[in-house]
C-alpha atoms as a PDB file:
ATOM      1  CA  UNK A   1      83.370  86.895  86.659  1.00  0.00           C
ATOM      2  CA  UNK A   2      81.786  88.790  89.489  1.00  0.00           C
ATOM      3  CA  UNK A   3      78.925  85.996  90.528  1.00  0.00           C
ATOM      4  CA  UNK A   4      82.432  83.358  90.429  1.00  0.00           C
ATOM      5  CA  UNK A   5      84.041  85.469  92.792  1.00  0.00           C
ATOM      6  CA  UNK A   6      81.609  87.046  95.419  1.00  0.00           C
ATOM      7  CA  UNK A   7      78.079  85.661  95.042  1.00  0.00           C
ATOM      8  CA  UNK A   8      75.034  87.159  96.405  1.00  0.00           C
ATOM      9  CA  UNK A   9      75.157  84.242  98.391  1.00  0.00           C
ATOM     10  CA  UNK A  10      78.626  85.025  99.984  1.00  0.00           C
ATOM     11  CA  UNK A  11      77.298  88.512 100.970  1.00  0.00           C
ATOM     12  CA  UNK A  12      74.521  87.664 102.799  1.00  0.00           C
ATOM     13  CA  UNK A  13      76.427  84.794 104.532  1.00  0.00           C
ATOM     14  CA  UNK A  14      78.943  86.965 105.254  1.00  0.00           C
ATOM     15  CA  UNK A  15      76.287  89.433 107.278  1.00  0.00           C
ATOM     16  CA  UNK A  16      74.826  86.567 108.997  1.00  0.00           C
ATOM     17  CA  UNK A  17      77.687  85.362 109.756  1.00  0.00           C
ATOM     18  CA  UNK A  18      78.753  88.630 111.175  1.00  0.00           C
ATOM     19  CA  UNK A  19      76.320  89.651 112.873  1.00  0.00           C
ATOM     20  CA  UNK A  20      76.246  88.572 116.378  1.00  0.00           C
ATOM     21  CA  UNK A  21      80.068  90.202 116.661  1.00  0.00           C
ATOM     22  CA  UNK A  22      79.169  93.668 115.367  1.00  0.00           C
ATOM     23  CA  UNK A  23      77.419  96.955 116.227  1.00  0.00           C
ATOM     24  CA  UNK A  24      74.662  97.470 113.871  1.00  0.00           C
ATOM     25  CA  UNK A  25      75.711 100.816 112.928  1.00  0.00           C
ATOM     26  CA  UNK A  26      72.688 103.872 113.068  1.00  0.00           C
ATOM     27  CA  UNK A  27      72.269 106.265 109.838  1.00  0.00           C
ATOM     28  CA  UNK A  28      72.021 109.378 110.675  1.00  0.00           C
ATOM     29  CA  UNK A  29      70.973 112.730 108.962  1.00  0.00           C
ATOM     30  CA  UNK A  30      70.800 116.197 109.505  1.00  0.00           C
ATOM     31  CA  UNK A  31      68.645 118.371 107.466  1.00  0.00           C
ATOM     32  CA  UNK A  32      70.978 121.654 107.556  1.00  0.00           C
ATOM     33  CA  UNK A  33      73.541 118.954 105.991  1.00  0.00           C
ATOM     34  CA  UNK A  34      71.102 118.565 103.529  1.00  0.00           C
ATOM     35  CA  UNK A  35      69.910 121.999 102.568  1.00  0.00           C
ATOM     36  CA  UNK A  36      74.025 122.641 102.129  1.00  0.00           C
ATOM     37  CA  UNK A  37      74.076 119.842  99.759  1.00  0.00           C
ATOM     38  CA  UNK A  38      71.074 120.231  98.095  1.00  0.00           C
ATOM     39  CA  UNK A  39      69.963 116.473  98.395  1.00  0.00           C
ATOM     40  CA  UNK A  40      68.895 114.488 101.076  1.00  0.00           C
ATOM     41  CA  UNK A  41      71.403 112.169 102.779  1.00  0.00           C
ATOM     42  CA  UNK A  42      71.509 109.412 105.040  1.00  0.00           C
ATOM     43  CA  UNK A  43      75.323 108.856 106.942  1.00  0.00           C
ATOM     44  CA  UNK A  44      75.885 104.798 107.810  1.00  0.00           C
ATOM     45  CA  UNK A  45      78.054 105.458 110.897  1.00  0.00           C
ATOM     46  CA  UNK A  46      80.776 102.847 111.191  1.00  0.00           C
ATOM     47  CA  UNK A  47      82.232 105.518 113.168  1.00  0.00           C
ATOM     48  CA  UNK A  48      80.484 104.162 115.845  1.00  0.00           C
ATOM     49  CA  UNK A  49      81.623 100.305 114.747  1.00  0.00           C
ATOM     50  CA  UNK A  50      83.958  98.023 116.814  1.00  0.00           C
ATOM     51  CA  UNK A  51      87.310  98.953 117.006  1.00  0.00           C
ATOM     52  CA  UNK A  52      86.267 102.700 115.461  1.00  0.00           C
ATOM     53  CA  UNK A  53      86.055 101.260 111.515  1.00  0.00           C
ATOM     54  CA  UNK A  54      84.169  99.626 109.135  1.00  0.00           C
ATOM     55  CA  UNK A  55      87.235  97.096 109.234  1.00  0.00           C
ATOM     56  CA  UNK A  56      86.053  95.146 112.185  1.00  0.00           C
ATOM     57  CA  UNK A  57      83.578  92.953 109.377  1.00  0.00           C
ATOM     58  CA  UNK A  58      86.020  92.059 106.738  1.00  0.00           C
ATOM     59  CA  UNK A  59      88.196  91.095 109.995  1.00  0.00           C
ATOM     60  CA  UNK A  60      85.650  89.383 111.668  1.00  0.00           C
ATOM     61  CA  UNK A  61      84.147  87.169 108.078  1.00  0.00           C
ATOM     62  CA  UNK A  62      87.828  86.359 107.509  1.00  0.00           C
ATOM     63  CA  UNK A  63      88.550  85.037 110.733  1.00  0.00           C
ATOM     64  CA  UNK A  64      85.282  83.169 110.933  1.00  0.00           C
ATOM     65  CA  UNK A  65      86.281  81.083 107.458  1.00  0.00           C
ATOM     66  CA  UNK A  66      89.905  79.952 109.095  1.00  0.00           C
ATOM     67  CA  UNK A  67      89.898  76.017 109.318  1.00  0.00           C
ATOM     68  CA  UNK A  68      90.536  74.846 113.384  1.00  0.00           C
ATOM     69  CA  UNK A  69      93.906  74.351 112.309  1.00  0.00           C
ATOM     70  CA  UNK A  70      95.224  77.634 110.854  1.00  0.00           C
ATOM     71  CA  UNK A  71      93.132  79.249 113.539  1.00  0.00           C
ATOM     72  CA  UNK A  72      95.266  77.632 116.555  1.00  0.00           C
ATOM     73  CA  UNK A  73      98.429  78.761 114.907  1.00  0.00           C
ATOM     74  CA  UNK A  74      97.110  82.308 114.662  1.00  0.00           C
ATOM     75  CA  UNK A  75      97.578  85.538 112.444  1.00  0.00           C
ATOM     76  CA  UNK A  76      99.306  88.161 111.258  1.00  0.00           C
ATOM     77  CA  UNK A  77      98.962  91.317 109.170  1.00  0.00           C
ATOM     78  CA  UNK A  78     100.836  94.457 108.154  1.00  0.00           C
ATOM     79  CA  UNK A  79      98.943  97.786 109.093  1.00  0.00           C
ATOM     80  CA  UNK A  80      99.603 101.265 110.607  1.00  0.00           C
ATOM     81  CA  UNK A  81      96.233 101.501 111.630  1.00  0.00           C
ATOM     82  CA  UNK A  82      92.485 100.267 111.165  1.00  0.00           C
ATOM     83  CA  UNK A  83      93.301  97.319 109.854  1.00  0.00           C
ATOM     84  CA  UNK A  84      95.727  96.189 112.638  1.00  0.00           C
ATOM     85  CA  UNK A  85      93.294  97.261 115.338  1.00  0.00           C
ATOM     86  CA  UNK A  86      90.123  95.309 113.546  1.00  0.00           C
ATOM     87  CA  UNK A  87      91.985  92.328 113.159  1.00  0.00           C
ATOM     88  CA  UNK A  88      93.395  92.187 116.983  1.00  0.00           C
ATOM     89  CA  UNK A  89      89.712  92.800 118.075  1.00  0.00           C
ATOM     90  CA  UNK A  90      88.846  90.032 116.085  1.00  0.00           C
ATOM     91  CA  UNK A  91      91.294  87.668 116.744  1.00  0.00           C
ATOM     92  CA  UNK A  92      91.350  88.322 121.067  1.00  0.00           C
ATOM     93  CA  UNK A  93      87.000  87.973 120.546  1.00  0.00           C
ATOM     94  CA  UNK A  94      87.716  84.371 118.905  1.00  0.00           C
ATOM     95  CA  UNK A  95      90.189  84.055 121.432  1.00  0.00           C
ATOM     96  CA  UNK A  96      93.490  83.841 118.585  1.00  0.00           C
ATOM     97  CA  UNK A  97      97.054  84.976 118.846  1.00  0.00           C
ATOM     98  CA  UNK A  98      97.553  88.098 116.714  1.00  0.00           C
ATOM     99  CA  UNK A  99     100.706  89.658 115.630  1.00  0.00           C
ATOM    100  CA  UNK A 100     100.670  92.977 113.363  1.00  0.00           C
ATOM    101  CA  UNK A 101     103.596  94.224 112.099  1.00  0.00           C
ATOM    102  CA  UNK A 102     103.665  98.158 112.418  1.00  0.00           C
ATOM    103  CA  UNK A 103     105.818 101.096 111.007  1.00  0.00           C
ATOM    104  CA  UNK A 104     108.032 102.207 113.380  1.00  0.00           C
ATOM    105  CA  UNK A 105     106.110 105.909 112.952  1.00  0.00           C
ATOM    106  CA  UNK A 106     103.046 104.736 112.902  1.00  0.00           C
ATOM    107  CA  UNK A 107     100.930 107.283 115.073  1.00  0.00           C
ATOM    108  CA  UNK A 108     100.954 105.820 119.202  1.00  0.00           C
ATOM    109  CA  UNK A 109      97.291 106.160 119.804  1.00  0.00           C
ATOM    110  CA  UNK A 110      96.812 103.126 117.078  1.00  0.00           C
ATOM    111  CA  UNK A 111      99.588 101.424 118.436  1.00  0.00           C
ATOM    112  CA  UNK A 112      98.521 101.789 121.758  1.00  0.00           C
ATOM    113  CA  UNK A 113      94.749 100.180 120.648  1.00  0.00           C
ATOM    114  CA  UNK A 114      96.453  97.440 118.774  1.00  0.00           C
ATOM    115  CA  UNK A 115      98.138  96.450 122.044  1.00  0.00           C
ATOM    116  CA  UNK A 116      95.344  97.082 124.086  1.00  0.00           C
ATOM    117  CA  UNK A 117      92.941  94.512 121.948  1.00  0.00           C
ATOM    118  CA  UNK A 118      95.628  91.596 122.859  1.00  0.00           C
ATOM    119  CA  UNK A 119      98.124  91.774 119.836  1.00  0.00           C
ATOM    120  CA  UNK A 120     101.523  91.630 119.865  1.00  0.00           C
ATOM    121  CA  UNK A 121     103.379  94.256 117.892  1.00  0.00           C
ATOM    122  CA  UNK A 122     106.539  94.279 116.014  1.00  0.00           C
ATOM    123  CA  UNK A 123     107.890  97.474 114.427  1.00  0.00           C
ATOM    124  CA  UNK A 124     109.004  97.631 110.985  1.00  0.00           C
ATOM    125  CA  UNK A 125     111.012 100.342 108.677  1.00  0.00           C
ATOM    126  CA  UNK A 126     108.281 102.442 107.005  1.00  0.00           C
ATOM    127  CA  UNK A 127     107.798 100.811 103.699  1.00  0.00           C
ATOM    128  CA  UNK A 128     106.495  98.164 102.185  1.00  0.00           C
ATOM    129  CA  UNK A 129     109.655  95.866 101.264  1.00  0.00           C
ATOM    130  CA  UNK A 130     110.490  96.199 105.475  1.00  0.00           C
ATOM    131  CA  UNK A 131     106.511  95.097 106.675  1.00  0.00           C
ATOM    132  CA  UNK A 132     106.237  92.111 104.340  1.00  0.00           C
ATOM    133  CA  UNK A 133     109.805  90.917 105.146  1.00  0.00           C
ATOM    134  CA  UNK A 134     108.373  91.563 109.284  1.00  0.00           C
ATOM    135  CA  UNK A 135     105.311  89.358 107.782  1.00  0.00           C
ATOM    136  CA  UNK A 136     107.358  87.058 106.284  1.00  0.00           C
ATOM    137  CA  UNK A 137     109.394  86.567 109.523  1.00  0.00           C
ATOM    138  CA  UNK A 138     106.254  85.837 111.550  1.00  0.00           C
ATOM    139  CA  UNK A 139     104.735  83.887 108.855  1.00  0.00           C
ATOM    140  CA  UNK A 140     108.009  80.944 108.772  1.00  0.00           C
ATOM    141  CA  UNK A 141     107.895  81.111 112.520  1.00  0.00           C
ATOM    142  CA  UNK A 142     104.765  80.618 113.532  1.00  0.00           C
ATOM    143  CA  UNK A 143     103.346  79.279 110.923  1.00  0.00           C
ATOM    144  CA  UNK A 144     100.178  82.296 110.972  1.00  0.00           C
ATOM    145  CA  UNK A 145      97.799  82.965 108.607  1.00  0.00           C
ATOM    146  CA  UNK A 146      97.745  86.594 106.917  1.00  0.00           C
ATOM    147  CA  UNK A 147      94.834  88.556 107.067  1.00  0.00           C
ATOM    148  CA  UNK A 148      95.080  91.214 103.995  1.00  0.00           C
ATOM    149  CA  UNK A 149      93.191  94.390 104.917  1.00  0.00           C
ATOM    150  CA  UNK A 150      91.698  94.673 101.831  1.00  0.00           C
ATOM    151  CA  UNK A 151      92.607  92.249  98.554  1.00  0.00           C
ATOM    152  CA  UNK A 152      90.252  89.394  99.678  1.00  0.00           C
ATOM    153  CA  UNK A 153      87.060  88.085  98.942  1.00  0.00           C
ATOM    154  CA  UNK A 154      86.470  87.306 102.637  1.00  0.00           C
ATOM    155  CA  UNK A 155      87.442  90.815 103.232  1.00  0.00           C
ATOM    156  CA  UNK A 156      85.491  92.262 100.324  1.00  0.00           C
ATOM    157  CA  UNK A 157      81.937  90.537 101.605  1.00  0.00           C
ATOM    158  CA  UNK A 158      82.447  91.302 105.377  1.00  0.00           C
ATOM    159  CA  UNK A 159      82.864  95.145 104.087  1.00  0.00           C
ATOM    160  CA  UNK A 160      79.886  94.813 102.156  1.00  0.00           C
ATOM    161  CA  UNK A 161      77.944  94.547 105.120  1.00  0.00           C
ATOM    162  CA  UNK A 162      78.014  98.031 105.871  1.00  0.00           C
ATOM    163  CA  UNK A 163      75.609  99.163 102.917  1.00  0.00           C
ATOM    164  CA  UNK A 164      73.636  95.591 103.075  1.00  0.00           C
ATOM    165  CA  UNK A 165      72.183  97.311 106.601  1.00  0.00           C
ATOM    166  CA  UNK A 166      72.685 100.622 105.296  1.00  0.00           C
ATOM    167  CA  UNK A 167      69.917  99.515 102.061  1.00  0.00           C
ATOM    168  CA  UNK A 168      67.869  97.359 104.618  1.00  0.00           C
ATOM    169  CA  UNK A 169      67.087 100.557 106.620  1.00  0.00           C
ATOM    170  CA  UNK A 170      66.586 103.671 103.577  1.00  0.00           C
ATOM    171  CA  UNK A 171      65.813 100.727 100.389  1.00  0.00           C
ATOM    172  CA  UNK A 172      64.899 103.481  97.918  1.00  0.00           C
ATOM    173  CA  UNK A 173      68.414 105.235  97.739  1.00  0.00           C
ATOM    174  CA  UNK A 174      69.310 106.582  93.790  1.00  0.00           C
ATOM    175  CA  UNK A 175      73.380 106.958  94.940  1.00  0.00           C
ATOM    176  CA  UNK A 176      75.892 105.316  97.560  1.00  0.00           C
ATOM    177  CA  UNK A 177      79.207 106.848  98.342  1.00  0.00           C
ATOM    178  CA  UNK A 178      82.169 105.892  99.890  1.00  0.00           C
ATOM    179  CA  UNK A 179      86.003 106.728 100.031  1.00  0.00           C
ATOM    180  CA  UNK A 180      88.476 104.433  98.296  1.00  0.00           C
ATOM    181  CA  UNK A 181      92.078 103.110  99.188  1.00  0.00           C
ATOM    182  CA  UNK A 182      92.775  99.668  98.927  1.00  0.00           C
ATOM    183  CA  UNK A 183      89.365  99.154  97.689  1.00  0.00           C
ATOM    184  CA  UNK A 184      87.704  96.865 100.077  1.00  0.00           C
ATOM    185  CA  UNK A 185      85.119  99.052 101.073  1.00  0.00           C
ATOM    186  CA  UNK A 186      84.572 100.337  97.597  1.00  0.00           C
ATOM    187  CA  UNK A 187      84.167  96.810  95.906  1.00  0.00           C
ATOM    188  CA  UNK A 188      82.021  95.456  98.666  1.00  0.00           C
ATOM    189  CA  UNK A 189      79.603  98.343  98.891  1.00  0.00           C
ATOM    190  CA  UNK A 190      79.399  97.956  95.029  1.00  0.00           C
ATOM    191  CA  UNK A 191      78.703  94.459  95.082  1.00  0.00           C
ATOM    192  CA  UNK A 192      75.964  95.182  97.768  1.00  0.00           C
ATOM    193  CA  UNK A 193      74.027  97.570  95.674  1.00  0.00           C
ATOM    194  CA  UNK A 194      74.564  95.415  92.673  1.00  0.00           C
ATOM    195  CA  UNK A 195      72.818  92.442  93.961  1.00  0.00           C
ATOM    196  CA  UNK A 196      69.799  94.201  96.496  1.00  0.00           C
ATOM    197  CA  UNK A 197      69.870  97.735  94.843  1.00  0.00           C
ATOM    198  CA  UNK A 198      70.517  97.880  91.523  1.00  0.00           C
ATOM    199  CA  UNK A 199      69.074 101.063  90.734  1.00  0.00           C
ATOM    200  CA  UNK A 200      71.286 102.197  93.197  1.00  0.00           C
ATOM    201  CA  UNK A 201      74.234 103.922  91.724  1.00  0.00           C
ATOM    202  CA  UNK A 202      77.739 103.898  93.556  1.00  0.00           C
ATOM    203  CA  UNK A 203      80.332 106.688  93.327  1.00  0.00           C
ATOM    204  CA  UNK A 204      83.496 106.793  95.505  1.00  0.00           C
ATOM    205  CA  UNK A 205      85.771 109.898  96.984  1.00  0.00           C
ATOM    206  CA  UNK A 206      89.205 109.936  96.913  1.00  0.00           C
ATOM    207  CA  UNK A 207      91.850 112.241  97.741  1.00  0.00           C
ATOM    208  CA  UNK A 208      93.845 114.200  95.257  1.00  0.00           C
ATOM    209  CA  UNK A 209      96.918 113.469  96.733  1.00  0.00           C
ATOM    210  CA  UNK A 210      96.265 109.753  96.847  1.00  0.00           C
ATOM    211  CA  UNK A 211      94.818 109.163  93.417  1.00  0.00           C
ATOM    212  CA  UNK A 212      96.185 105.723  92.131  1.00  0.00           C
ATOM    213  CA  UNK A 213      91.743 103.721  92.140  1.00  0.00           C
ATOM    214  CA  UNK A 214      91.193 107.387  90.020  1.00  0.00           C
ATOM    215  CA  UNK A 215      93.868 106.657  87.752  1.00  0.00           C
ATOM    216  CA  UNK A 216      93.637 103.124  87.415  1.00  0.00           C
ATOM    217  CA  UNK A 217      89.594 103.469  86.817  1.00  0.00           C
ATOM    218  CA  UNK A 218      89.681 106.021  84.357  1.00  0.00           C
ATOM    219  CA  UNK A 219      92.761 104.168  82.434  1.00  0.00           C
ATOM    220  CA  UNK A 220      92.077 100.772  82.837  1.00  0.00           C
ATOM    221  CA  UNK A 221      94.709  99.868  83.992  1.00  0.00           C
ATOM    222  CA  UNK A 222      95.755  99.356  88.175  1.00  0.00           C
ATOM    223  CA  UNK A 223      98.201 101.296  88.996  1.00  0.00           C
ATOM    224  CA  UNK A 224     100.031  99.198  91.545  1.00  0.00           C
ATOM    225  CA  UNK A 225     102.695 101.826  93.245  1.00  0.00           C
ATOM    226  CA  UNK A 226     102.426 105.669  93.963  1.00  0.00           C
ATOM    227  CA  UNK A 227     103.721 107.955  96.160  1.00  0.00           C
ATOM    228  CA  UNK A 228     100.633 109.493  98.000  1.00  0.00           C
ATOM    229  CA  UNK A 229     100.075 112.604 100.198  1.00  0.00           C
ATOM    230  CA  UNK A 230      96.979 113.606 101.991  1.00  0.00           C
ATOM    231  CA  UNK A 231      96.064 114.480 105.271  1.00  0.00           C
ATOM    232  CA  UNK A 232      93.328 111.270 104.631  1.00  0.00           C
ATOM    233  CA  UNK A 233      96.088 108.987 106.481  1.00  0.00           C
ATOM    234  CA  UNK A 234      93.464 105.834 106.035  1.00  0.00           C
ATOM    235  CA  UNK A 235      93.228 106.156 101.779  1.00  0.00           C
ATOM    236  CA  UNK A 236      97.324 105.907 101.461  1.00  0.00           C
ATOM    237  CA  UNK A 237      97.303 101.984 100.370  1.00  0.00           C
ATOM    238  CA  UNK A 238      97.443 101.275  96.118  1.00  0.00           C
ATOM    239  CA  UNK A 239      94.058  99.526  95.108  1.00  0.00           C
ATOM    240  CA  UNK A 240      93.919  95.768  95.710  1.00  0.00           C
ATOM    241  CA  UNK A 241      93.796  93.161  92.396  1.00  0.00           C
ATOM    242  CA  UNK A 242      90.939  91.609  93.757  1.00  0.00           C
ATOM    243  CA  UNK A 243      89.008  94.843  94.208  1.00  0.00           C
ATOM    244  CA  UNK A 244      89.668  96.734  90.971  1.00  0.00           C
ATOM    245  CA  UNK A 245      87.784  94.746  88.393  1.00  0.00           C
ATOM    246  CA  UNK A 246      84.508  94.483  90.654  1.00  0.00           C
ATOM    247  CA  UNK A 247      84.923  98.565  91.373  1.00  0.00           C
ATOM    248  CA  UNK A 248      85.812  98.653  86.900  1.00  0.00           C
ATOM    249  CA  UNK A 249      82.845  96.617  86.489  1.00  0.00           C
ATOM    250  CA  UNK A 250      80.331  98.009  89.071  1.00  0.00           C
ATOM    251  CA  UNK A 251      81.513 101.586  90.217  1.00  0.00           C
ATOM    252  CA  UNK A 252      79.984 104.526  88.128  1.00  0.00           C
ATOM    253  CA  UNK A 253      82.453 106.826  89.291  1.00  0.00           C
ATOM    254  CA  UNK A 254      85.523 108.031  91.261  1.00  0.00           C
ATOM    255  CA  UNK A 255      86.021 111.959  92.493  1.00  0.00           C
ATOM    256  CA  UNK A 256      88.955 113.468  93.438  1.00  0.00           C
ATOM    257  CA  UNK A 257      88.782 115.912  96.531  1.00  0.00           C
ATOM    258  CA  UNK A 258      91.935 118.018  97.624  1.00  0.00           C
ATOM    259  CA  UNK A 259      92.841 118.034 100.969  1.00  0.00           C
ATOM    260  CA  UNK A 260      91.128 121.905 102.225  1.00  0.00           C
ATOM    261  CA  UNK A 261      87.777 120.178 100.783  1.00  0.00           C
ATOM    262  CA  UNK A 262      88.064 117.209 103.442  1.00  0.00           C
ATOM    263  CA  UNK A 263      88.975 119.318 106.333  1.00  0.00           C
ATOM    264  CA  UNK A 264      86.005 121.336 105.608  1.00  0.00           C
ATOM    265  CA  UNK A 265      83.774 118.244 105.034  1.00  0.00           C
ATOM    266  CA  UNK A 266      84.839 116.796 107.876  1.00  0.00           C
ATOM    267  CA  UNK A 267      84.284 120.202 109.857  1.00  0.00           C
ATOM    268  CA  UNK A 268      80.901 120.330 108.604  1.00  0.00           C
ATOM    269  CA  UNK A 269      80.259 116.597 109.688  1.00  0.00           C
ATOM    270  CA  UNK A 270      81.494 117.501 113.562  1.00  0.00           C
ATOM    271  CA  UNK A 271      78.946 120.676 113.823  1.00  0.00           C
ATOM    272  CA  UNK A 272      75.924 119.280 112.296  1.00  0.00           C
ATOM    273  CA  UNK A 273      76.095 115.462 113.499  1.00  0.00           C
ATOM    274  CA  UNK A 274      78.057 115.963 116.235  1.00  0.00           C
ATOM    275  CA  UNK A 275      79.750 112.802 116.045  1.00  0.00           C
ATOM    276  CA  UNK A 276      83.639 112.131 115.407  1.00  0.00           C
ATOM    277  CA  UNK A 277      85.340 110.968 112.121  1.00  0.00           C
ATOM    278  CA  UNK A 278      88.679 110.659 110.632  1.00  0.00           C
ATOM    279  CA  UNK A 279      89.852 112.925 107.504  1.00  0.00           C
ATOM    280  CA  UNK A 280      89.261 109.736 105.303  1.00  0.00           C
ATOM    281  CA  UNK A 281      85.698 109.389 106.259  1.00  0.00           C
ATOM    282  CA  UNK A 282      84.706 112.745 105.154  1.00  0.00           C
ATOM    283  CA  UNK A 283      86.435 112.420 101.833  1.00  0.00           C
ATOM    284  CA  UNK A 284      82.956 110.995 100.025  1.00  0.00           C
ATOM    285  CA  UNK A 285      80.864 113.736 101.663  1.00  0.00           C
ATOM    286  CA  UNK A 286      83.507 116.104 100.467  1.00  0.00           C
ATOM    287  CA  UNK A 287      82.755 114.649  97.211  1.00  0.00           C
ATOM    288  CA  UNK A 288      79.534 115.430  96.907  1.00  0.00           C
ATOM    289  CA  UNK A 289      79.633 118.674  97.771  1.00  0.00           C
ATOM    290  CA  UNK A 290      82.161 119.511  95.434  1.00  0.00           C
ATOM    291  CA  UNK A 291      79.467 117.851  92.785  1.00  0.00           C
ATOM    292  CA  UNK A 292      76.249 118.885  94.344  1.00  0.00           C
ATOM    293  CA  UNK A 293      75.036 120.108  91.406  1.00  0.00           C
ATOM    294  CA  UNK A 294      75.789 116.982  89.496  1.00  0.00           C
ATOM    295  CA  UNK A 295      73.897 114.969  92.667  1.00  0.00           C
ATOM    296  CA  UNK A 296      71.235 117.409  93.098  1.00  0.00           C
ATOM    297  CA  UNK A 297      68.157 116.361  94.852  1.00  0.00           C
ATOM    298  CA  UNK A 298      68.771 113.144  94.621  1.00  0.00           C
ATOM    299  CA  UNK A 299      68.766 110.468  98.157  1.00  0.00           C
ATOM    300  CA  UNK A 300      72.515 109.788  98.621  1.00  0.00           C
ATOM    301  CA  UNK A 301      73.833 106.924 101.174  1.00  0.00           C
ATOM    302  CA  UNK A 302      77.339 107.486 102.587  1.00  0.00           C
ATOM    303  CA  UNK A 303      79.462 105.445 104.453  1.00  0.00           C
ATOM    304  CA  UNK A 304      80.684 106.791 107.308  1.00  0.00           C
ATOM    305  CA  UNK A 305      84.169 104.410 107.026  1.00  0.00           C
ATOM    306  CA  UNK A 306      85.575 105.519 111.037  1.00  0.00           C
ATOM    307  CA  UNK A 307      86.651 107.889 113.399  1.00  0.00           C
ATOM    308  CA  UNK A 308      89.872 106.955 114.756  1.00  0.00           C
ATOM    309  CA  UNK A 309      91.740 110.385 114.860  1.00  0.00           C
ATOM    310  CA  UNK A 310      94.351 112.222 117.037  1.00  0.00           C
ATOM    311  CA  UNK A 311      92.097 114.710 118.897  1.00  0.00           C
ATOM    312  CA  UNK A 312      95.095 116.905 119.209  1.00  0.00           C
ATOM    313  CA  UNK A 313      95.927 116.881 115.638  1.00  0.00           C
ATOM    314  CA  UNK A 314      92.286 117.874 114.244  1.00  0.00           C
ATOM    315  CA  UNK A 315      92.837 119.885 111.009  1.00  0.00           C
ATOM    316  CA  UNK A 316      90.430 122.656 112.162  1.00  0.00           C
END
């Protein structure tokens, strides 16, 4: 099922592919970080990635794959945030129209970056129903492609990327972590460690307030609508169909953080790397050190997913 869908093959096309558009990301580590976690960890910084986000490489595969046609035409995507400004980066460097339809309270800096990278944006009620009928609308009259931020196998590999370098540079890693949303981060990192790690095991954070991939792993069953609320703005979005049977098959676990233990992650994160990250990024670290016992001693790879945050609305 999982070979069909996204081969080993398709990953490592996908990061060639890739490549010559994208940062490759530095891992960082900090051994007071360490010595507070009792393990040693390395931190895959797509902080530091285009656009902010790890986003920028699904984008960027799944703009690559579009036939010459469907490329002239253009696309078009529903997002209040990473997603919208990836795919606009992507689209202005391959030199295609973008729209991306936005809530209308969607925070200004990210609209503001989705307009700067060359999109045009179109406001929407916000919910669901109102951004795929805004899709919808775009779709019939321009005839654009959508570019799902998460529930596609061109999506899924590009992600993957992140802990193909990640593995590449610290090979001998016993855990990877990463938050969980939509999934597309999740699936692909599991995917990666599944074909060029597999002793590697792979472990996601998630908010408490936001717990649909928790319920739907530990059920078996997706749950495909919830009503989330966390501080972790980026982790709101129910877990794609194409993502939960590869995180099901290949995903050891999922923990669920509250909101106090990301700010404090996250806190940790901005004294001891000194770098900048959104609440969703530190929700896997916050993971693990609500767990450190459990992880103890062990060599733990995080991703790092971004660090596009209000700088006047820091939680600490």
């Amino acid at each position: 099922m999982i070979n069909k869908l996204i081969s080993e093959v398709d990953l490592k096309n996908a990061h060639d592919r890739i490549g010559p558009h994208l940062h490759r990301t530095p891992v960082l580590k900090s051994a007071q970080l360490n010595a507070i976690s009792e393990s040693e960890v390395f931190f895959k910084c797509e902080n530091f990635q285009k656009t902010g986000s790890f986003k920028a490489r699904g984008a960027t595969n799944a703009l690559l794959q579009l036939k010459e046609s469907a490329a002239a035409k253009g696309v078009v995507t529903h997002s209040s945030g990473n997603h919208g400004q990836a795919l606009a980066w992507a689209a202005q460097n391959l030199g295609l129209p973008c729209d991306v339809i936005m809530p209308e309270n969607a925070p200004l800096v990210k609209v503001a970056a989705v307009k700067g990278y060359g999109a045009q944006v179109h406001f929407c009620k916000p919910n669901l129903a109102a951004r795929e009928e805004g899709l919808a609308e775009i779709q019939n009259k321009k005839g654009s492609t959508f570019i799902p931020p998460y529930d596609h196998p061109h999506i899924i590999a590009g992600q993957a990327s992140a802990a193909m370098e990640l593995l590449e540079e610290v090979p001998d890693l016993d855990l990877i972590m990463a938050p969980v949303g939509g999934g597309g981060l999740l699936a692909g990192t599991a995917l990666a460690s599944h074909y060029f790690a597999p002793r590697a095991a792979v472990v996601a954070g998630e908010p408490a307030g936001a717990d649909d991939a928790f319920r739907s792993f530990y059920s078996g069953e997706r749950v495909s609508s919830h009503q989330p609320n966390t501080l972790a703005d980026g982790l709101l979005t129910t877990l794609g169909e194409h993502n939960f049977p590869i995180i099901q098959d290949l995903v050891q676990g999922i923990i669920c953080v509250e909101d106090p233990e990301i700010i404090d992650a996250m806190k940790l994160i901005y004294q001891r790397l000194k770098i900048v990250i959104e609440p969703s990024c530190a929700v896997p670290f916050a993971a693990l050190l609500q767990q450190k016992e459990r992880f103890k001693n062990r060599r733990i790879g995080i991703i790092l997913s971004g660090g596009n945050v209000d700088l006047a609305k820091l939680p600490f």
